[in-house]
N, C-alpha and C. Protein backbone atom coordinates (compact mmCIF):
# COMPACT_ATOMS: atom_id res chain seq x y z
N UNK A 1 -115.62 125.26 10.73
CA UNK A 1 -115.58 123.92 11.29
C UNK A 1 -116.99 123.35 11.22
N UNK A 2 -117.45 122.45 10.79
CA UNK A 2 -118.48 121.56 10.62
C UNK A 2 -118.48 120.84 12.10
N UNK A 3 -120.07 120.66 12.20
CA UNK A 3 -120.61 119.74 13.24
C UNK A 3 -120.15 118.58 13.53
N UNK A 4 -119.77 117.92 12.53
CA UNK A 4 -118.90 116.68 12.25
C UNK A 4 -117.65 116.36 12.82
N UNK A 5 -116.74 117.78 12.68
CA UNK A 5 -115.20 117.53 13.33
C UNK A 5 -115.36 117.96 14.57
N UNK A 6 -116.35 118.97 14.73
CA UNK A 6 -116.72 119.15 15.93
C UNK A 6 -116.79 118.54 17.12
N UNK A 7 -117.88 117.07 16.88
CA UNK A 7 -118.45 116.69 17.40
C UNK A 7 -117.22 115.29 17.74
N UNK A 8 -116.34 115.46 16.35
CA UNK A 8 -115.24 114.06 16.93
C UNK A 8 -114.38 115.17 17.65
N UNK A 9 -113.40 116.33 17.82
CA UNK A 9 -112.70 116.83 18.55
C UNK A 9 -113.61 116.84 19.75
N UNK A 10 -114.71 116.80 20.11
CA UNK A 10 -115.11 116.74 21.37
C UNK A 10 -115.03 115.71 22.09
N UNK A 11 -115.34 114.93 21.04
CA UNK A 11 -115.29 113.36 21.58
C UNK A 11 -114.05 112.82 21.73
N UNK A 12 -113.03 113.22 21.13
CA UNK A 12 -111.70 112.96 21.26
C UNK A 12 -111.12 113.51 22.38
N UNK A 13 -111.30 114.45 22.49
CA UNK A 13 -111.23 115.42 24.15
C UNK A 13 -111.62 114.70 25.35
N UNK A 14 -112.41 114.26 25.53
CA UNK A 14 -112.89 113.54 26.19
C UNK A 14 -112.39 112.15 26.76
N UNK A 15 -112.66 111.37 25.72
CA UNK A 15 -111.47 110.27 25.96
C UNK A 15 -110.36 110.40 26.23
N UNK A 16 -109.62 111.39 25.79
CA UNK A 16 -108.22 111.66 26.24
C UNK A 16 -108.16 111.61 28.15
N UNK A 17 -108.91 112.71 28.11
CA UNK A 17 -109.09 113.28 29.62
C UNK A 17 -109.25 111.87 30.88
N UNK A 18 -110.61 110.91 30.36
CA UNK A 18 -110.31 110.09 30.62
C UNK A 18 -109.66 108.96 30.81
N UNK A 19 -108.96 108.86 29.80
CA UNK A 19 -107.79 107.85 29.93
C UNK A 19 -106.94 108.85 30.79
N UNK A 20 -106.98 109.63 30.77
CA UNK A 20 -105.57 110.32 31.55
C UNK A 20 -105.86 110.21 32.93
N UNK A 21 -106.89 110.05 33.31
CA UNK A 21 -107.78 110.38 34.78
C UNK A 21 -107.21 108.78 35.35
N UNK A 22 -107.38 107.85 34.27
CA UNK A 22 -107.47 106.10 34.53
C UNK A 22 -106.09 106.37 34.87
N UNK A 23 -105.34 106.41 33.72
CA UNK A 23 -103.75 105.88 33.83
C UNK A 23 -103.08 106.64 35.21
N UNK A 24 -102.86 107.97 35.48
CA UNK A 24 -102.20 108.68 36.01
C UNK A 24 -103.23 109.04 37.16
N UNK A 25 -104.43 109.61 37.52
CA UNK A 25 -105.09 109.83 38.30
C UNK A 25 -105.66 111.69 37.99
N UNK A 26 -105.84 111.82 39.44
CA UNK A 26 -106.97 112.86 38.98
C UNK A 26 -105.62 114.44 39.45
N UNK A 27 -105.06 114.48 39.88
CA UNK A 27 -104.63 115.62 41.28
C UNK A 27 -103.76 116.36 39.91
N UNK A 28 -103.41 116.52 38.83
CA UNK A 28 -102.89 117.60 37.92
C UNK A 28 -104.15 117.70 36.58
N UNK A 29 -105.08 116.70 36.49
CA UNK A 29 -106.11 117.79 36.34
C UNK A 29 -106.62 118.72 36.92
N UNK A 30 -106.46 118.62 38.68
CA UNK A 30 -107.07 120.25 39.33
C UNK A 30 -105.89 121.30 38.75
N UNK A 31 -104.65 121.09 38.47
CA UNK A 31 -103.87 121.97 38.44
C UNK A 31 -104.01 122.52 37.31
N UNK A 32 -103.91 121.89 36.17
CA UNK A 32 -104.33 122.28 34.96
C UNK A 32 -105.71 122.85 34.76
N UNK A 33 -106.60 122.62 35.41
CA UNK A 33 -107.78 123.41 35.33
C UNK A 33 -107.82 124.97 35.77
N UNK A 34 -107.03 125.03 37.24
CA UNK A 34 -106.36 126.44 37.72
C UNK A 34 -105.60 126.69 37.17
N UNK A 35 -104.91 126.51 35.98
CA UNK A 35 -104.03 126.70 35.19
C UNK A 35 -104.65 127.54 34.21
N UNK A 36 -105.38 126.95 33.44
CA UNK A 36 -106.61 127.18 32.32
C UNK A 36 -107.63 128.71 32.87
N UNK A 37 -108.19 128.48 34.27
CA UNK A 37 -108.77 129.45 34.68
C UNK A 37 -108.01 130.88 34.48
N UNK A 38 -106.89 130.45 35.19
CA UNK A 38 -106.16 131.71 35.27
C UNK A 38 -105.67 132.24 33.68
N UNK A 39 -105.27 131.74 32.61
CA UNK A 39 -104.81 132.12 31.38
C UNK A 39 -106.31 132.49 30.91
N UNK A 40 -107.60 131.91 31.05
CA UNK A 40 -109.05 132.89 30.59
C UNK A 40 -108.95 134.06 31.45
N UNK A 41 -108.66 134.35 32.78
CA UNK A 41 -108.40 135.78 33.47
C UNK A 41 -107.68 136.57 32.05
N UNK A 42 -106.28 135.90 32.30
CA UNK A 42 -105.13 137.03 31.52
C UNK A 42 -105.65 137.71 29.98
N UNK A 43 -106.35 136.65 29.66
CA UNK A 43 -107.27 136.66 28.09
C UNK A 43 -108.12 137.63 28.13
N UNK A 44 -108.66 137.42 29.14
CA UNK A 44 -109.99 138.89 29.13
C UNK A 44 -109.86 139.95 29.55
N UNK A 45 -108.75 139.92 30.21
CA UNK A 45 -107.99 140.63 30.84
C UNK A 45 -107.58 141.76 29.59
N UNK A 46 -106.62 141.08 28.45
CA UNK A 46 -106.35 142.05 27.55
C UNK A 46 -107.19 142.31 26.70
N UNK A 47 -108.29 141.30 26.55
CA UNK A 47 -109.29 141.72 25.15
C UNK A 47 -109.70 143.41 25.73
């Protein structure tokens, strides 16, 4: 992956998140974040 797509998937990430934060609000990004946490547990878990 080049710096380039990199740097737009990040940036695309981003905006997403934010628009999602605008439209809908904030209270299932906490969930999805404890969501996320816990599947990096299960991940390292098996590595």
């Amino acid at each position: 992956m080049t710096h380039t797509i990199a740097v737009r998937l990040g940036l695309f990430l981003i905006i997403a998140a934010v628009i999602d934060v605008a439209l809908v609000g904030s209270e299932h990004m906490v969930f999805l974040g404890k969501e996320l946490l816990d599947l990096i547990h299960l991940v390292a878990f098996w590595r």
